[in-house]
Protein backbone atom coordinates (compact mmCIF):
# COMPACT_ATOMS: atom_id res chain seq x y z
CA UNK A 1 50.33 -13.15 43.73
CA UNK A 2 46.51 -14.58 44.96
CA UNK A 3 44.65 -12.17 46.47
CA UNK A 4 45.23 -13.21 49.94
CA UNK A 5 48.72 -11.52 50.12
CA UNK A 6 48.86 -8.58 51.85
CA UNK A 7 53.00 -7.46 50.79
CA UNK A 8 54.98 -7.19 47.38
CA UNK A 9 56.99 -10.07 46.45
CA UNK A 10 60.75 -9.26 47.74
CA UNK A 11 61.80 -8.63 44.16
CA UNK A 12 58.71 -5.98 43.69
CA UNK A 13 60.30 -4.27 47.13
CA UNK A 14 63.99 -4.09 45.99
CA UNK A 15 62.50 -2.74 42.73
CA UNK A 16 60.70 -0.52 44.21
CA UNK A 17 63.57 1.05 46.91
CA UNK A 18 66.34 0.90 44.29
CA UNK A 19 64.14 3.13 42.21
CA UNK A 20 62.91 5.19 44.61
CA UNK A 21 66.80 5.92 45.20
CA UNK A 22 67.76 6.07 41.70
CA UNK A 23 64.42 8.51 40.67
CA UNK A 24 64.87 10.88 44.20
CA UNK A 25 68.90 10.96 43.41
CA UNK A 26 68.14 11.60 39.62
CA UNK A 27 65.55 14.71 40.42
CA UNK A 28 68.56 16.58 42.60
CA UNK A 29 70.80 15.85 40.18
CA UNK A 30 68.61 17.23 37.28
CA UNK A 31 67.93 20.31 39.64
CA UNK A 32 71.65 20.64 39.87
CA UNK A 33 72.37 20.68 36.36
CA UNK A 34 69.94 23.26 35.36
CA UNK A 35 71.19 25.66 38.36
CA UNK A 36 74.93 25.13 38.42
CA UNK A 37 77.29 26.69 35.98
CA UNK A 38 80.86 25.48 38.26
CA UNK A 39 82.88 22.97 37.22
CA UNK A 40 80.84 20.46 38.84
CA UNK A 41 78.08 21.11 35.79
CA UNK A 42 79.71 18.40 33.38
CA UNK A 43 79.99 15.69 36.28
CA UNK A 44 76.38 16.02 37.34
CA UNK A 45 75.47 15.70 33.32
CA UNK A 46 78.30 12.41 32.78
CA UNK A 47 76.10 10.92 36.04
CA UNK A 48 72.67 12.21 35.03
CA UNK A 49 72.79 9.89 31.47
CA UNK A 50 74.06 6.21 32.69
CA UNK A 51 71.64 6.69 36.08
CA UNK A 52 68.43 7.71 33.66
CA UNK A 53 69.55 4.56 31.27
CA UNK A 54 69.70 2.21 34.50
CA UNK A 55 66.10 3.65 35.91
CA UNK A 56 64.96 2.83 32.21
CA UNK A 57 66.17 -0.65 32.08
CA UNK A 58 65.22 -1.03 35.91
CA UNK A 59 61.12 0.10 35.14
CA UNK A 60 61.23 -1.79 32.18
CA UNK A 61 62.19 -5.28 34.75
CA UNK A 62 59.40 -3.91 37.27
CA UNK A 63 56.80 -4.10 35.06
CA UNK A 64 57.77 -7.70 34.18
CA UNK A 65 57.82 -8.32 37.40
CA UNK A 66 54.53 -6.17 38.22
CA UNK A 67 53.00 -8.24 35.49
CA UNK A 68 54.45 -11.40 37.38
CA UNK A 69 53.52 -10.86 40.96
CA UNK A 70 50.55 -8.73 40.99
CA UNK A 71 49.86 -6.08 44.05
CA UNK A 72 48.05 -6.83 47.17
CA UNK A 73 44.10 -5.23 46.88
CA UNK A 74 43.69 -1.92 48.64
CA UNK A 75 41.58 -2.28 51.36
CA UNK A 76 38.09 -2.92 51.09
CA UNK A 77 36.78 -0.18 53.13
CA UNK A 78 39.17 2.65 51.44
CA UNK A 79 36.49 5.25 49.03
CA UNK A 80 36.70 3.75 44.96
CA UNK A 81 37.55 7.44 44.21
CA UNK A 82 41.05 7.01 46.31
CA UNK A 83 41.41 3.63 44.70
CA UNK A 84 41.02 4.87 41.73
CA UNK A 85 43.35 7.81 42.36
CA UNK A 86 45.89 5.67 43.59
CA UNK A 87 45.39 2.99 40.03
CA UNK A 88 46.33 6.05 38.12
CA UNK A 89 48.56 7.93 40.11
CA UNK A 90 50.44 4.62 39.41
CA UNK A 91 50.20 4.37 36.12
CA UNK A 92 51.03 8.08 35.81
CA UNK A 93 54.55 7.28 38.11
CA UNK A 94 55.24 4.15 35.60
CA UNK A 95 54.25 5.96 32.65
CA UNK A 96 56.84 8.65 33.62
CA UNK A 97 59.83 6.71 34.46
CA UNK A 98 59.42 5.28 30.81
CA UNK A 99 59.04 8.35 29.37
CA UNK A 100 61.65 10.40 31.13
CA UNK A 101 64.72 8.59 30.27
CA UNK A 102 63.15 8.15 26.73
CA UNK A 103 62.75 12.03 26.24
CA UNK A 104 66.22 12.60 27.74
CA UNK A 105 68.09 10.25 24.98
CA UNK A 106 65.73 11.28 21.86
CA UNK A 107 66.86 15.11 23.65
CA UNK A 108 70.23 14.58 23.62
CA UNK A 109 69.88 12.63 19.93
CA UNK A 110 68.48 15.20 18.65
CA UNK A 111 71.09 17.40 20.10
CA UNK A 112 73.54 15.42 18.51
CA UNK A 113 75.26 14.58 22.01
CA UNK A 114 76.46 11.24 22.64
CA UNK A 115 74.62 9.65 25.84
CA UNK A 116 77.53 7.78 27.36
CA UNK A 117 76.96 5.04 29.78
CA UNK A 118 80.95 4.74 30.58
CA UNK A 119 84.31 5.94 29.06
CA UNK A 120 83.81 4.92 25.03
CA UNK A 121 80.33 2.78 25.96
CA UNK A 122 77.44 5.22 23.96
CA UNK A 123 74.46 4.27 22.93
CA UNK A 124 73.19 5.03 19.49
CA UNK A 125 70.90 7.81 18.89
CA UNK A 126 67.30 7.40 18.66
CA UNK A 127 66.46 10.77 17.12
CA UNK A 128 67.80 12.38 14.26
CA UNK A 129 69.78 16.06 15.12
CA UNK A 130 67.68 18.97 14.96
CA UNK A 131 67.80 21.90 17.02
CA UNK A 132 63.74 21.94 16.74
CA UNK A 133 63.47 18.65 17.99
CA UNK A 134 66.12 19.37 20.80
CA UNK A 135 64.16 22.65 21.84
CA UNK A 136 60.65 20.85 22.42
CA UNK A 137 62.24 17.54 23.96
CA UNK A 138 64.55 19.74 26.39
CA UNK A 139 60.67 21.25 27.26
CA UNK A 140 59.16 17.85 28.31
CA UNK A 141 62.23 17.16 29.98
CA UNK A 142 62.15 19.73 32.17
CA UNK A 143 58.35 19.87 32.59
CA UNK A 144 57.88 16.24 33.02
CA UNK A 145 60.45 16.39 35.62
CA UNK A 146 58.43 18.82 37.59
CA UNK A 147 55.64 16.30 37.55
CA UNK A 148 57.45 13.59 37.85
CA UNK A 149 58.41 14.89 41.21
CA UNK A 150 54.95 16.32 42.29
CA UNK A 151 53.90 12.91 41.62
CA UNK A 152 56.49 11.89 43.86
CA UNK A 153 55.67 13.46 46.48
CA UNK A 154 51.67 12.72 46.08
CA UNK A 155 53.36 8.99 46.14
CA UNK A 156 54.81 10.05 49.79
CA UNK A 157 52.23 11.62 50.87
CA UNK A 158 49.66 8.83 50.06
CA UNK A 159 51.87 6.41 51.79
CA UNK A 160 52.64 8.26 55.10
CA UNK A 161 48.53 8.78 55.02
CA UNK A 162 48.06 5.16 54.47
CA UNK A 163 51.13 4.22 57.61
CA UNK A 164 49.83 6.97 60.10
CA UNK A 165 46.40 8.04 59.76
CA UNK A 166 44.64 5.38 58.23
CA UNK A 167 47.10 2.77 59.27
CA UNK A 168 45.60 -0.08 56.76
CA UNK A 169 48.31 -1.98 55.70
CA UNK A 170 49.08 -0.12 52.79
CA UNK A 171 52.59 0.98 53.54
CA UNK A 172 53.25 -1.93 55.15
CA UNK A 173 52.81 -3.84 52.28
CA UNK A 174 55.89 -2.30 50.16
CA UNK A 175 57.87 -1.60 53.30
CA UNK A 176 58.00 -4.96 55.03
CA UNK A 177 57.94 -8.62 53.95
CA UNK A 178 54.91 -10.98 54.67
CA UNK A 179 56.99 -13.08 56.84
């Protein structure tokens, strides 16, 4: 992308939405697992595996693609301490939709549960079973989650600032082809 680009590259934007889907769906699923003991407890687990493998694999193409295409600058007039924030509130978002699904399978490994993508599809484990291990993976889970979605919403937050107050572009950019 040269720097005279002002959007994401289509591909960057589906990413992006898909994700933003997949991550928002994934957090009120989570929160329904961990408050639900009805019947409906096992199908919100059976979804919660195959969508966290699918955001993996999905982050893991959009930072090929990041690496690709580039981002359009901030503008030049916004403070270096929000661009700043905003380089590592990004890194922070990317570095936890890596991590999340990672914890959740070495969890569940460790757990000795099968992570199941569909019917007899699993994937191996990549931890060896131990309730220790289990214990203080099942901890970053859950905590990570939180900021995972405080992040989130920071993310939103940022962006409605960026569409309504300052109105610089910024949400424009990921919400909206160049065209």
């Amino acid at each position: 992308m040269t720097t005279q680009e002002k959007h994401f590259s289509g591909p960057q934007r589906l990413l992006h939405w898909l994700m933003a889907v997949l991550i928002v769906t994934m957090l009120f699923v989570g929160a329904g697992m961990v408050t639900s003991v009805s019947a409906r407890h096992q199908y919100l687990i059976e979804l919660h595996k195959p969508l966290g493998i699918a955001i993996l694999i999905l982050v893991l193409v959009r930072i090929v693609v990041r690496l690709k295409y580039g981002s359009p600058p901030l503008p030049s007039d916004l403070p270096l301490l929000q661009k700043f924030a905003a380089y590592l509130s990004h890194l922070l978002l990317y570095g936890l939709m890596l991590a999340m699904p990672l914890i959740g399978w070495a969890m569940l490994s460790a757990g000795g549960y099968p992570v199941t993508l569909y019917g007899p599809i699993h994937l191996p484990p990549i931890a060896p079973a131990s309730a220790w291990w289990f214990a203080r993976l099942h901890l970053a889970h859950t905590y990570l989650a939180y900021l995972l979605f405080l992040t989130v919403l920071l993310h939103l937050a940022a962006a409605l600032f960026h569409g309504l107050v300052r109105r610089d572009g910024v949400l424009s950019s990921m919400a909206r082809s160049g065209n």
